[in-house]
N, C-alpha and C. Protein backbone atom coordinates (compact mmCIF):
# COMPACT_ATOMS: atom_id res chain seq x y z
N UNK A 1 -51.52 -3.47 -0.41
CA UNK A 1 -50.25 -4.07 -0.05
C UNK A 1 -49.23 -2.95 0.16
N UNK A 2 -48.61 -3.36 1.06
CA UNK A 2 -47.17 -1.86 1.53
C UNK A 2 -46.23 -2.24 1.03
N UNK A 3 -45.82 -1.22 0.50
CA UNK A 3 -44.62 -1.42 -0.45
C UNK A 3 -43.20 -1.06 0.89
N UNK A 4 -42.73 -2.56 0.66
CA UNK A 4 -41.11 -2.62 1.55
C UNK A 4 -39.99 -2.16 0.39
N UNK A 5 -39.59 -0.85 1.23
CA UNK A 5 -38.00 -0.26 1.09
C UNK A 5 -36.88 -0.99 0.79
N UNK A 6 -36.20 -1.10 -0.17
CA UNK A 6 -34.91 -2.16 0.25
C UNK A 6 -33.43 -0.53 0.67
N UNK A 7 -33.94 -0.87 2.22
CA UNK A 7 -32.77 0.38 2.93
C UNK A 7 -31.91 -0.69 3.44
N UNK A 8 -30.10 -0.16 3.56
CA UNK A 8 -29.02 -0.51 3.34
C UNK A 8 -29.19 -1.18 4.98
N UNK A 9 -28.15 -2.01 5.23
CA UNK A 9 -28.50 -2.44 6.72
C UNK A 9 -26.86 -1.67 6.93
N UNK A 10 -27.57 -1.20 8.59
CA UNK A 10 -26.30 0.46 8.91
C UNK A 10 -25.07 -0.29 9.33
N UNK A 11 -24.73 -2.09 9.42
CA UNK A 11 -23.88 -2.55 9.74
C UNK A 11 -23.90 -4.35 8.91
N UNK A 12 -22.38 -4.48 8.85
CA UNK A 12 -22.30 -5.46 7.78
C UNK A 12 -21.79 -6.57 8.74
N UNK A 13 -21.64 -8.22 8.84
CA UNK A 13 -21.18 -8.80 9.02
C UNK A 13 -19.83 -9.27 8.24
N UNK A 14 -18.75 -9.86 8.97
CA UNK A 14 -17.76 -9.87 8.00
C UNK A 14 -17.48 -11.08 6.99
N UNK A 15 -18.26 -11.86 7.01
CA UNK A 15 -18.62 -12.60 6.10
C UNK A 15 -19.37 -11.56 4.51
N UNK A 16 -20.30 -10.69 5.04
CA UNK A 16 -21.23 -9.81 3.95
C UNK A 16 -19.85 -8.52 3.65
N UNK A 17 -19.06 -8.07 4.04
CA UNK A 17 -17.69 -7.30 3.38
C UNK A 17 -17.25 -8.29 2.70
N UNK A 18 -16.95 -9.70 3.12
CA UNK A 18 -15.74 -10.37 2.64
C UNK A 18 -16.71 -10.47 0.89
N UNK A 19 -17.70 -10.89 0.79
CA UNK A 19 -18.62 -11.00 -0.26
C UNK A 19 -18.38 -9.81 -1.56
N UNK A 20 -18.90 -8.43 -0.29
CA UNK A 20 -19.33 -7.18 -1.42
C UNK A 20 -17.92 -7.21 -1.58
N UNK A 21 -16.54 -7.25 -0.79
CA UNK A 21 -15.53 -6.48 -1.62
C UNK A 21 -14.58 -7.45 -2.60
N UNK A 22 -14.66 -8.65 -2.01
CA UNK A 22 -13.74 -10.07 -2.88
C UNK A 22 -12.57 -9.95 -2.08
N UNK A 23 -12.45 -9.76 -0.80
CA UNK A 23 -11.73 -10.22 -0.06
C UNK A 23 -11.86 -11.21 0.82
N UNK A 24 -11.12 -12.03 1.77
CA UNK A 24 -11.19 -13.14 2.49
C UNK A 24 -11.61 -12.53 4.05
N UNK A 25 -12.16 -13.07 5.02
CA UNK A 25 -12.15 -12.49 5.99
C UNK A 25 -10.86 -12.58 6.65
N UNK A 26 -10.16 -13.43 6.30
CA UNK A 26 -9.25 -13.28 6.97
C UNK A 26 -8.34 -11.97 6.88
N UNK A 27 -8.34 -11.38 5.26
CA UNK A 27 -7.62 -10.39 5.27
C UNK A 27 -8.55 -9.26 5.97
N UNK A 28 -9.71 -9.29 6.12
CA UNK A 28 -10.35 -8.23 6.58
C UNK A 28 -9.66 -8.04 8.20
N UNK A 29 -9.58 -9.26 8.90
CA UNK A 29 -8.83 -9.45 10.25
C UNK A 29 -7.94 -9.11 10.24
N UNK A 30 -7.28 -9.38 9.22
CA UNK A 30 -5.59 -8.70 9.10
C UNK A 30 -5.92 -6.95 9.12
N UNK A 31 -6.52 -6.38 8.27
CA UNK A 31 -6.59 -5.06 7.97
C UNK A 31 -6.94 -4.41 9.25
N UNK A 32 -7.85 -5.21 10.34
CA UNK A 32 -8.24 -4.44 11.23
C UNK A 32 -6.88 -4.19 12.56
N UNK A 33 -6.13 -5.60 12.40
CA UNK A 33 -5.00 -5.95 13.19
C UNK A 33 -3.97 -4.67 12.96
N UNK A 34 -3.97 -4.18 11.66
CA UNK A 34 -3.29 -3.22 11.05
C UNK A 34 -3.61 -1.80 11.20
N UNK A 35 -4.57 -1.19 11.69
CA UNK A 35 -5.26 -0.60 11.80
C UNK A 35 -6.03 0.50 10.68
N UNK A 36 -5.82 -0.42 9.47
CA UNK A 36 -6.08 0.04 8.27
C UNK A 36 -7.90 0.17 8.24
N UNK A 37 -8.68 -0.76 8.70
CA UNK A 37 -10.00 -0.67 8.94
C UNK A 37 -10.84 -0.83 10.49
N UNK A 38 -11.56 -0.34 11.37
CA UNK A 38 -12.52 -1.07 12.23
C UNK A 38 -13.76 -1.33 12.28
N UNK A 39 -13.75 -1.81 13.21
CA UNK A 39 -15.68 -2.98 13.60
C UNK A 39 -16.05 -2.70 15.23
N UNK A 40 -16.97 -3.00 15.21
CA UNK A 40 -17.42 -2.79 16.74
C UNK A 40 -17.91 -4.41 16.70
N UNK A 41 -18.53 -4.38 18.08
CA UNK A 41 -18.67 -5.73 18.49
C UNK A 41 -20.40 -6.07 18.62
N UNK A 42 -21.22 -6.61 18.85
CA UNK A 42 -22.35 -6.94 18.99
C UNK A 42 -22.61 -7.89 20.33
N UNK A 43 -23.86 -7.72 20.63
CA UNK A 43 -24.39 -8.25 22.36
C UNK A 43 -23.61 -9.78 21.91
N UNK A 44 -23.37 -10.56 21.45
CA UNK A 44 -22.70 -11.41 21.24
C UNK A 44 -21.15 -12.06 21.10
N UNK A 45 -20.47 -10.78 21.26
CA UNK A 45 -19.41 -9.99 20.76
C UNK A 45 -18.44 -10.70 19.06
N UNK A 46 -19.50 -10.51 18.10
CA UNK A 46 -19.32 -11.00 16.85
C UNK A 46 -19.31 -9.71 16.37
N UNK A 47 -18.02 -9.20 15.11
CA UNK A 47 -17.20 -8.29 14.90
C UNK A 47 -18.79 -7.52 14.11
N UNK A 48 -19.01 -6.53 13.65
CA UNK A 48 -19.56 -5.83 12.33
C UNK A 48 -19.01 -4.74 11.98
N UNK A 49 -18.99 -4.38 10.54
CA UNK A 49 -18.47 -3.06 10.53
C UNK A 49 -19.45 -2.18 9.87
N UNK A 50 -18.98 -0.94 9.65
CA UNK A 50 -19.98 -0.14 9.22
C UNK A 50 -19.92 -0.24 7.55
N UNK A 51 -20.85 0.30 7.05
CA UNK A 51 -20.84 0.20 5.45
C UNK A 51 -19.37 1.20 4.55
N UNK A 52 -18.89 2.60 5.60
CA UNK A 52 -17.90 3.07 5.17
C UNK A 52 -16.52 1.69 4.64
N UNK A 53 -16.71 0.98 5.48
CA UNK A 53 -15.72 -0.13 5.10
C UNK A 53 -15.03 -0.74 4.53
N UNK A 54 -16.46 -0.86 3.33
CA UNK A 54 -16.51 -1.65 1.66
C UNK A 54 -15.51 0.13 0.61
N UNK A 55 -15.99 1.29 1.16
CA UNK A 55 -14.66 1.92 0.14
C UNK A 55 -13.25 1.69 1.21
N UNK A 56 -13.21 1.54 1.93
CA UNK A 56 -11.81 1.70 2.98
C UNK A 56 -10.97 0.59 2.50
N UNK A 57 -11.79 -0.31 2.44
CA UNK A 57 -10.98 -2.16 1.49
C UNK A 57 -10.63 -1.64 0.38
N UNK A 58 -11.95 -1.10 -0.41
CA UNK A 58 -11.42 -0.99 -2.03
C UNK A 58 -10.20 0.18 -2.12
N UNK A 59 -9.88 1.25 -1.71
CA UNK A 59 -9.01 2.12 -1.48
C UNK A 59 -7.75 1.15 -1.04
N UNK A 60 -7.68 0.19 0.35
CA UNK A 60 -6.88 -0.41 0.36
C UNK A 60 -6.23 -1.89 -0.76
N UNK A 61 -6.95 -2.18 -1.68
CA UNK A 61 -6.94 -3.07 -2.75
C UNK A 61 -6.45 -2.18 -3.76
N UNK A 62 -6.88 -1.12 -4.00
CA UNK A 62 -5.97 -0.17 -4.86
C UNK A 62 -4.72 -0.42 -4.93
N UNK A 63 -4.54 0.31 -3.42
CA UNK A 63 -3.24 0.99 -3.09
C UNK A 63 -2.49 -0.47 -3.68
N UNK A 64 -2.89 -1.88 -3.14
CA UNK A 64 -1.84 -2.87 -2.99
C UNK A 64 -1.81 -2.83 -4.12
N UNK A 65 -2.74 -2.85 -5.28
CA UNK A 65 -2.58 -3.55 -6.75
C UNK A 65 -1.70 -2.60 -7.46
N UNK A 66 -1.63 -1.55 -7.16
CA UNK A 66 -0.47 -0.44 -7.94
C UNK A 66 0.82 -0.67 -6.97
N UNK A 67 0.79 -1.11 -6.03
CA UNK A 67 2.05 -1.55 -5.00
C UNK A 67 2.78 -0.62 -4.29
N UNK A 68 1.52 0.21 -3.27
CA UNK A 68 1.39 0.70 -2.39
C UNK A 68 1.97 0.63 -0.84
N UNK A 69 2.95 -0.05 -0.20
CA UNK A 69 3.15 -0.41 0.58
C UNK A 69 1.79 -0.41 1.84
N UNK A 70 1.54 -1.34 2.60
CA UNK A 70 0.18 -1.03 3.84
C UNK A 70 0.47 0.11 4.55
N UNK A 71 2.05 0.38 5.05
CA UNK A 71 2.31 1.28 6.21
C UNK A 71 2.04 2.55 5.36
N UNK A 72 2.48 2.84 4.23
CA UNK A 72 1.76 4.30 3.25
C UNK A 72 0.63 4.42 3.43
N UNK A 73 -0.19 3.34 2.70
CA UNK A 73 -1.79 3.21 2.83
C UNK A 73 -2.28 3.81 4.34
N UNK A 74 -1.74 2.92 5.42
CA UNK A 74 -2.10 3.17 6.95
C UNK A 74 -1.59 5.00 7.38
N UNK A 75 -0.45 5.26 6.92
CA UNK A 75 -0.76 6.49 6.92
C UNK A 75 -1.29 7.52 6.64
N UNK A 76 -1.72 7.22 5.05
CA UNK A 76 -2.66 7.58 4.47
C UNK A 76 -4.20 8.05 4.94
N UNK A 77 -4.55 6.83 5.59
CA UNK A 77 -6.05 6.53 5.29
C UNK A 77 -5.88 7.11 7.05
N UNK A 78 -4.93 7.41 8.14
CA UNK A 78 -5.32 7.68 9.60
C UNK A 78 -5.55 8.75 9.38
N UNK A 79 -5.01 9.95 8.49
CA UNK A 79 -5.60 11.07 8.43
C UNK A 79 -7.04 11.32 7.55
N UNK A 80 -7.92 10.30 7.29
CA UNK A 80 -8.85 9.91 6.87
C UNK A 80 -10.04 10.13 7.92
N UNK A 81 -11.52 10.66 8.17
CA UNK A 81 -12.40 9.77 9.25
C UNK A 81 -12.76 8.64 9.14
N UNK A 82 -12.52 7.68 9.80
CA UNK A 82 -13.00 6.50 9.27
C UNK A 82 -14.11 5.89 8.95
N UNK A 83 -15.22 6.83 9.47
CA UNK A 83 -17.09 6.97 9.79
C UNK A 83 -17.37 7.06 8.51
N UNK A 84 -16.98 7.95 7.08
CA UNK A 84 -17.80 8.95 6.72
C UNK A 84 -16.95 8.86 5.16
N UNK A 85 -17.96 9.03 4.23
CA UNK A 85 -17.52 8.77 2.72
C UNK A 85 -16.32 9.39 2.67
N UNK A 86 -15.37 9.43 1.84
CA UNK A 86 -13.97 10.27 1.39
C UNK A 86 -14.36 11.47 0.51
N UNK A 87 -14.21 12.34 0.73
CA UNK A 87 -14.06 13.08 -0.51
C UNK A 87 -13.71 13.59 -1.53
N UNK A 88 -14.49 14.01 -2.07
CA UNK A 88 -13.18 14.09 -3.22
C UNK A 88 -12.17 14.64 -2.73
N UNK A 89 -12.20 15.94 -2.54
CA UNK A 89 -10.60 16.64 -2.31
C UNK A 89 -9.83 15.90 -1.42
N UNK A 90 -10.48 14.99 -0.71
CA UNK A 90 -9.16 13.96 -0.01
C UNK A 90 -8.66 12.92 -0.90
N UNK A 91 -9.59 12.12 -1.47
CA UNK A 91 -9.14 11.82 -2.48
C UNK A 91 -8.10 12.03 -3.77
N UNK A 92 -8.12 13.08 -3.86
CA UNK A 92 -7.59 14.04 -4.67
C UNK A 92 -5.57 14.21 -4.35
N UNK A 93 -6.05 14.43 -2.79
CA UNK A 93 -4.94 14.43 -2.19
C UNK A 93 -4.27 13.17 -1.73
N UNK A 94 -4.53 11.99 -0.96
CA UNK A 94 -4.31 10.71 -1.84
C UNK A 94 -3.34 10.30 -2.98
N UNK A 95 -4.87 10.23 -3.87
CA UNK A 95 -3.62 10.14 -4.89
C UNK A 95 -2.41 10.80 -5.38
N UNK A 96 -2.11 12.17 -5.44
CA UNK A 96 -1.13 12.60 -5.43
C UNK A 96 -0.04 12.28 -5.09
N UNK A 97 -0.24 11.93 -3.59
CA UNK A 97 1.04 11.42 -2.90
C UNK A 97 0.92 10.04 -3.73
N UNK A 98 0.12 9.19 -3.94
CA UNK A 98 0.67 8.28 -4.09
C UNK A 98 0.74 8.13 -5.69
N UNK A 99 0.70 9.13 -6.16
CA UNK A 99 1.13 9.61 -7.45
C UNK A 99 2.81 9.15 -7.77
N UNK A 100 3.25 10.69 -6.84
CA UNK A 100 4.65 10.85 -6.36
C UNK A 100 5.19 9.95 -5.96
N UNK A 101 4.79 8.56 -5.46
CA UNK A 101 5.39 7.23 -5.33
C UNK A 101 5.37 7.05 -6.01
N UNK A 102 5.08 6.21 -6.62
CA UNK A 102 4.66 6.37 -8.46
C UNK A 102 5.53 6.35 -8.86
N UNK A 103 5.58 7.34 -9.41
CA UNK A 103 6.49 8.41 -9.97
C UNK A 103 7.95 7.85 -10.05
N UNK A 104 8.08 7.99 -8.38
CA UNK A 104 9.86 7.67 -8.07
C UNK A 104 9.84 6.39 -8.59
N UNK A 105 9.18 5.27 -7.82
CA UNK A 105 9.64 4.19 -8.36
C UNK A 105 9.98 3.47 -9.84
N UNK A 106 8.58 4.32 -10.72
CA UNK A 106 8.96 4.24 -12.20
C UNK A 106 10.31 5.21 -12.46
N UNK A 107 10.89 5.68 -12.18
CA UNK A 107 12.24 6.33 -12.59
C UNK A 107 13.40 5.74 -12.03
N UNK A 108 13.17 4.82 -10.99
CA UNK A 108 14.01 4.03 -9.95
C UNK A 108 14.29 3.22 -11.02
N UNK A 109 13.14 2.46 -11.47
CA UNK A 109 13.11 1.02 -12.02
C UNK A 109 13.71 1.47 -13.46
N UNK A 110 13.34 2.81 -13.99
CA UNK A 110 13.93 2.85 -15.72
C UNK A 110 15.45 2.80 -15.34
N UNK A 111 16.03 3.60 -14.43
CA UNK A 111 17.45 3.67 -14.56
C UNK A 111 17.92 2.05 -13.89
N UNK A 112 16.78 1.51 -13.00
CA UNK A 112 17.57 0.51 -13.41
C UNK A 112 18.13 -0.48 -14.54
N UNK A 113 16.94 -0.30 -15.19
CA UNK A 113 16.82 -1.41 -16.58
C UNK A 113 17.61 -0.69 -17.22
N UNK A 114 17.74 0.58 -17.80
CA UNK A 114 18.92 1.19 -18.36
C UNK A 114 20.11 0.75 -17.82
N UNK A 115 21.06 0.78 -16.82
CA UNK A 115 21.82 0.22 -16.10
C UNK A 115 22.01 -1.29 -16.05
N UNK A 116 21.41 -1.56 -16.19
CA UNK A 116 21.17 -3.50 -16.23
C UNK A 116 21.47 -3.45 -17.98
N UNK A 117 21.51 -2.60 -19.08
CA UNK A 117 21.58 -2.97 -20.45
C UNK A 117 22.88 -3.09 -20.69
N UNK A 118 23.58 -1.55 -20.12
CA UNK A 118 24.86 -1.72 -19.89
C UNK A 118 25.90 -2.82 -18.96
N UNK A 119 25.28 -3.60 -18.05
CA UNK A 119 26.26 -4.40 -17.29
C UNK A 119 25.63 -5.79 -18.37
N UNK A 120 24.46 -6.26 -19.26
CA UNK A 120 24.42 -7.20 -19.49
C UNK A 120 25.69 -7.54 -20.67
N UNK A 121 25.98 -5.70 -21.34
CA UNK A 121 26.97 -6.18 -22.25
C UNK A 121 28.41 -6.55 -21.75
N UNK A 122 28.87 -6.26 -20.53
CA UNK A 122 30.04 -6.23 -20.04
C UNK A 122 30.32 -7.86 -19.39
N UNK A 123 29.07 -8.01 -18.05
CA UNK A 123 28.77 -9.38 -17.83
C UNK A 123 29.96 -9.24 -16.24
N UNK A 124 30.02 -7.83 -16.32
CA UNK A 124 31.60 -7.89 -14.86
C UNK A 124 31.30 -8.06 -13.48
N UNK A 125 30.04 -7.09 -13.58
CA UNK A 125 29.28 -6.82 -12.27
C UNK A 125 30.57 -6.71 -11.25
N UNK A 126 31.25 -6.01 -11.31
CA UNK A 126 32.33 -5.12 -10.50
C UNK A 126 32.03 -4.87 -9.05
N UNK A 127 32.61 -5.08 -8.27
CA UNK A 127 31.87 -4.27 -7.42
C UNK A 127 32.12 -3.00 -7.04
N UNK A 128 33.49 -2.95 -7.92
CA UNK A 128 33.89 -1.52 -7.37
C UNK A 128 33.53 -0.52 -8.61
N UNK A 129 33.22 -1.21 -10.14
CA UNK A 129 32.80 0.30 -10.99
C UNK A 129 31.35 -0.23 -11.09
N UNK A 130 30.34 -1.69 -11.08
CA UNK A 130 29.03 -1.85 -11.28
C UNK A 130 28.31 -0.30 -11.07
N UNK A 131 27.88 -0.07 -12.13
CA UNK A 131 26.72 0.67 -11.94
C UNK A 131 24.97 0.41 -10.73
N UNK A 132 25.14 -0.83 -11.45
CA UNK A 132 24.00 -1.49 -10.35
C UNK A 132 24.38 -1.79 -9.34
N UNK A 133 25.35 -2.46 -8.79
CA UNK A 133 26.09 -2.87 -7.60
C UNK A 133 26.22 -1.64 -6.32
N UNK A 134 26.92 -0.81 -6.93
CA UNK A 134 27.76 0.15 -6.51
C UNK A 134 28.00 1.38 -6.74
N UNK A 135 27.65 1.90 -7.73
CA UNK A 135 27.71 3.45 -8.22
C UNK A 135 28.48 3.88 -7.73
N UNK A 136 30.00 4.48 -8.42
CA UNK A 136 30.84 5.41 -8.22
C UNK A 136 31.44 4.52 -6.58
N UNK A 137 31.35 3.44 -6.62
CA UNK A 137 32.05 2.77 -5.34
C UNK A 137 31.72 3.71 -4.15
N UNK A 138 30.47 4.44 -3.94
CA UNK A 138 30.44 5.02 -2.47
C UNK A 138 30.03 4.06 -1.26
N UNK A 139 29.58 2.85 -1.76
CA UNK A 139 29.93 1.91 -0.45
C UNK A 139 30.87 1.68 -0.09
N UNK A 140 31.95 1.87 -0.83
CA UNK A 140 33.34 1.27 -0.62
C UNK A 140 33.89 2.16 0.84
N UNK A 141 33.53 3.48 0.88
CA UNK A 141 33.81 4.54 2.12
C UNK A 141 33.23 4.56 3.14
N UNK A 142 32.43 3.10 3.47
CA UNK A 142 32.16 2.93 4.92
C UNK A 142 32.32 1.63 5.04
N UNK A 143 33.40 0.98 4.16
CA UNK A 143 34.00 -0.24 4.85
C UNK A 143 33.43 -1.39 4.25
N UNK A 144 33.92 -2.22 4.48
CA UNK A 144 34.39 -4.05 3.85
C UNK A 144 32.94 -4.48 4.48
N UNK A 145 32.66 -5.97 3.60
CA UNK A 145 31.18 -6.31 4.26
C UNK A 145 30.13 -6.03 3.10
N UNK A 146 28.95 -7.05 3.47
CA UNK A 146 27.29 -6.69 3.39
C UNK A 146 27.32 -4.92 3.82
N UNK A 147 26.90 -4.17 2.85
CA UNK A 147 26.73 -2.71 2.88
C UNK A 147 25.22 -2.52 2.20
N UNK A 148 24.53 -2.02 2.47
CA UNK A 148 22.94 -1.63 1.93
C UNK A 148 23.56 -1.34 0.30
N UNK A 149 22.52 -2.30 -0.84
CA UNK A 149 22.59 -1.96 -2.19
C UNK A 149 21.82 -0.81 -2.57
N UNK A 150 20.98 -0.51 -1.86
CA UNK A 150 19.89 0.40 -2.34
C UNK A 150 19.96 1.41 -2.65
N UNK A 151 20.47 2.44 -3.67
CA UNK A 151 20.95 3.95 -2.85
C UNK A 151 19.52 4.54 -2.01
N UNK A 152 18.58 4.29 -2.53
CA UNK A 152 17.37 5.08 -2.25
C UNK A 152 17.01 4.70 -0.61
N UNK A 153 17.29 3.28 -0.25
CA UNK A 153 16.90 2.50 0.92
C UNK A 153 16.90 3.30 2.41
N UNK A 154 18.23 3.83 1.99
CA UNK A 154 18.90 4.80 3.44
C UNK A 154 18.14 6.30 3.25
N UNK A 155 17.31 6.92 2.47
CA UNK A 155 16.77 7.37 2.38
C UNK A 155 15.02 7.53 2.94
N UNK A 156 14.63 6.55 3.04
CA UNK A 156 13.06 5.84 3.01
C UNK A 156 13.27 5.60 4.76
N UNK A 157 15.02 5.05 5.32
CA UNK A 157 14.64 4.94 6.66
C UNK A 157 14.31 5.89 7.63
């Protein structure tokens, strides 16, 4: 009796990703719409992708579950090949950056909650001394109105 191989099949249907990774196909459609993942087509023209795929999702399931924005991720992953395992040292590099997101946003968010301890005792929410509101009223120097709260926001554009 001949002993049968169990070798990987060199292309997945997207039903068999949606399976191995616990995503929906639909988001897989989305991801490709995004250009976060691709597929080629078959004599049928029914999508498949390659097996690189199943880490390209999980990398992108990462990114979202630590709260990664897609357009980071998508920038991320274009300087990526999309054919061919990651490596470590890209990997490596990766995370870093998205370390450094990280990073900011946990220091964003402490000074906010610090800031939010102080206005819960006051209760004024000022708009002209709020700490959270307004800081040091520098919205106030480009005029009356809806003005961006964010300080960081005008930064990121």
């Amino acid at each position: 009796m001949k002993k049968v191989r169990n070798t990987p099949k060199p292309v997945l249907t997207p039903g068999e990703v949606a399976k191995r990774s616990g995503v929906a196909v639909s988001a897989l459609h989305f991801y490709e719409a995004k250009g976060l993942i691709a597929s080629t087509r078959n004599g049928g023209n029914q999508r498949r992708y390659g097996r690189d795929v199943l880490r390209r999702v999980a990398i992108i399931k990462i990114a979202q579950r630590i709260g990664i924005p897609l357009a980071t991720v998508s920038e991320s992953l274009a300087h990526l090949p999309g054919d061919k395992r990651m490596s470590d040292s890209a990997w490596q590099q990766l995370t870093q950056q998205w370390r450094a997101e990280l990073d900011n946003r946990i220091a964003t968010l402490t000074r906010l909650r610090d800031d939010l301890d102080g206005c819960i005792g006051c209760g004024c929410l000022s708009m002209r001394d709020c700490p959270l509101r307004n800081p040091g009223d520098r919205l106030g120097e480009q005029g009356t109105g809806a003005i961006l709260l964010d300080p960081d926001q005008d930064e990121r554009s």
